[in-house]
Protein backbone atom coordinates (compact mmCIF):
# COMPACT_ATOMS: atom_id res chain seq x y z
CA UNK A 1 116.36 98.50 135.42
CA UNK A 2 118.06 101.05 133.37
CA UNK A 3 115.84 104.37 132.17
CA UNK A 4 114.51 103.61 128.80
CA UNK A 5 113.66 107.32 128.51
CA UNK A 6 117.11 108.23 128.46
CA UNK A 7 118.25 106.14 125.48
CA UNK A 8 118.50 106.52 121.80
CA UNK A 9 118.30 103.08 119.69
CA UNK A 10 120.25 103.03 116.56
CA UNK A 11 118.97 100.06 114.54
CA UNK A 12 121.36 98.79 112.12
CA UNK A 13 123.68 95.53 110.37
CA UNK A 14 127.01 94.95 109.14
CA UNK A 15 127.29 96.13 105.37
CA UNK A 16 126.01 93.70 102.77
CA UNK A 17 126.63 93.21 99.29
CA UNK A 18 123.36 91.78 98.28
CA UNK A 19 124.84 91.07 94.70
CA UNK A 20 128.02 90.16 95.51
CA UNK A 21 131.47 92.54 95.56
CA UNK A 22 132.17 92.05 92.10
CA UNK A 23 128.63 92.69 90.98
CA UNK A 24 127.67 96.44 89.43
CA UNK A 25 123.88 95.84 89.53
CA UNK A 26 123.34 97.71 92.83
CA UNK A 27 125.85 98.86 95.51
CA UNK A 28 126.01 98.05 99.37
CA UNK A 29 123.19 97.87 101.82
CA UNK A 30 124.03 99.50 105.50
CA UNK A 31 126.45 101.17 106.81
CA UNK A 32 129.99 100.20 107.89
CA UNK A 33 130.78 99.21 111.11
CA UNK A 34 132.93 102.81 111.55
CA UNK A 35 129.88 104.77 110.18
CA UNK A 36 127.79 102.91 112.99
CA UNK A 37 130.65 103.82 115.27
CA UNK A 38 130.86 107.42 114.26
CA UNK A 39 127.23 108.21 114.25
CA UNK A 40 126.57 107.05 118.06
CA UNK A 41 130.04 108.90 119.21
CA UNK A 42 128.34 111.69 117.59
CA UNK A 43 125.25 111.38 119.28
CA UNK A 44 126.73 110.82 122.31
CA UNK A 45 128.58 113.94 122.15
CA UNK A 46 125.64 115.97 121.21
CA UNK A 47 123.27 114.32 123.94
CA UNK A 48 125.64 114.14 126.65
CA UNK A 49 123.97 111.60 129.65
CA UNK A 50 122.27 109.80 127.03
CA UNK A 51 122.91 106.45 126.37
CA UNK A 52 123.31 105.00 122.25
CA UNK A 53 122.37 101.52 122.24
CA UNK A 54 123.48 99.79 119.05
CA UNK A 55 120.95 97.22 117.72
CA UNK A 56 122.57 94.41 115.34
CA UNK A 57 119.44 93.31 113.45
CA UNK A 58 121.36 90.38 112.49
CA UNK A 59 122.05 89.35 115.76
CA UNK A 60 119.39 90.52 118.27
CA UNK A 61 116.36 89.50 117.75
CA UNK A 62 113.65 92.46 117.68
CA UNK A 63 111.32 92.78 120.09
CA UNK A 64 107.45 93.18 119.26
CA UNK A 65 106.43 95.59 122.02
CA UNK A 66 109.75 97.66 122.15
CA UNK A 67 110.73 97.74 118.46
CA UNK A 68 107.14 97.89 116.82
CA UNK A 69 108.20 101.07 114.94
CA UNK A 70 111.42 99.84 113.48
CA UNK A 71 109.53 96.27 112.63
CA UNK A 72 107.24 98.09 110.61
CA UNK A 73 109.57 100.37 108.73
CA UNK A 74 111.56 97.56 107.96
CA UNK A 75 108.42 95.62 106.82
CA UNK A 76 108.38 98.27 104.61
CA UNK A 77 111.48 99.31 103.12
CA UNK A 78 113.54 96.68 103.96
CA UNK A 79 117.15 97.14 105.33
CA UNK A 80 117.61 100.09 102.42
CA UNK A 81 115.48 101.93 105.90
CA UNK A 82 119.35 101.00 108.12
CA UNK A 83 120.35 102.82 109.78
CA UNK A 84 117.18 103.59 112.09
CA UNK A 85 117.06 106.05 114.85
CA UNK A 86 114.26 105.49 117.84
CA UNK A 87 113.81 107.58 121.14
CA UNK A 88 110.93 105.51 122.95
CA UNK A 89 109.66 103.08 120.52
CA UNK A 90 109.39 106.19 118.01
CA UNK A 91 110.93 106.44 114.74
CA UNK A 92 112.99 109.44 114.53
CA UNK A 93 114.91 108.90 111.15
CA UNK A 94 115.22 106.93 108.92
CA UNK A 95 118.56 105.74 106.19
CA UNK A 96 122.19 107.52 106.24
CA UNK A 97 121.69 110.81 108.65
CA UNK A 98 125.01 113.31 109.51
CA UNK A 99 124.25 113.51 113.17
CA UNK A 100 124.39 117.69 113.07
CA UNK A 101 120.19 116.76 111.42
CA UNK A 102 119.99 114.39 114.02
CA UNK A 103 120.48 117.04 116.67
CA UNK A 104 118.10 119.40 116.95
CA UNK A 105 115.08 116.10 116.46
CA UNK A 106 116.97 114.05 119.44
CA UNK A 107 117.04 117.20 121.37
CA UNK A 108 113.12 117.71 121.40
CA UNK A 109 112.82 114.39 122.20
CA UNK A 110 115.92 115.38 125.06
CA UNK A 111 114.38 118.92 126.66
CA UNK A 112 116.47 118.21 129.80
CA UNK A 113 119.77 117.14 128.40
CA UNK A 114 120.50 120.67 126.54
């Protein structure tokens, strides 16, 4: 069984346009694939010995008793919440995040991996 303490979850889903491209009324909703892939390079690099696990939301199913926290933010704010960050079932951000903010919250959660 692989250490859950040692991993951040980044909940996310491929970019939608909930209008449609050619629609002005509102823009797209989550980030693009090469945001998703920047962010958890980024976190890797600033966590080193930490695994980023990439949740689709699209294709995994969520899990009550892991991903209560996420469930409930997305409950509430729907996927305008994507991407989400979690360190042990905990919420740690919420939306678009530059991973240098990210940083110093993942390292509290991280005392041993500075």
């Amino acid at each position: 069984m692989k250490d859950e303490s040692r991993r951040i979850r980044v909940y996310s889903m491929p970019q939608e346009m909930p209008c449609g491209p050619a629609s002005s009324c509102c823009g797209p909703i989550g980030p693009t694939e090469e945001e998703i892939a920047q962010l958890r390079s980024a976190l890797e690099q600033i966590l080193p010995g930490i695994q980023v696990e990439v949740i689709n939301i699209r294709q995994e199913k969520l899990r009550v008793q892991r991903d209560v926290a996420v469930l409930k933010v997305l409950q509430m704010i729907g996927p305008m919440a994507l991407p989400v960050v979690a360190v042990n079932g905990e919420v740690v951000s919420i939306g678009p995040t530059e991973p240098d903010q990210l940083g110093p919250l993942l390292r509290a959660k991280f005392p041993s991996a500075r």
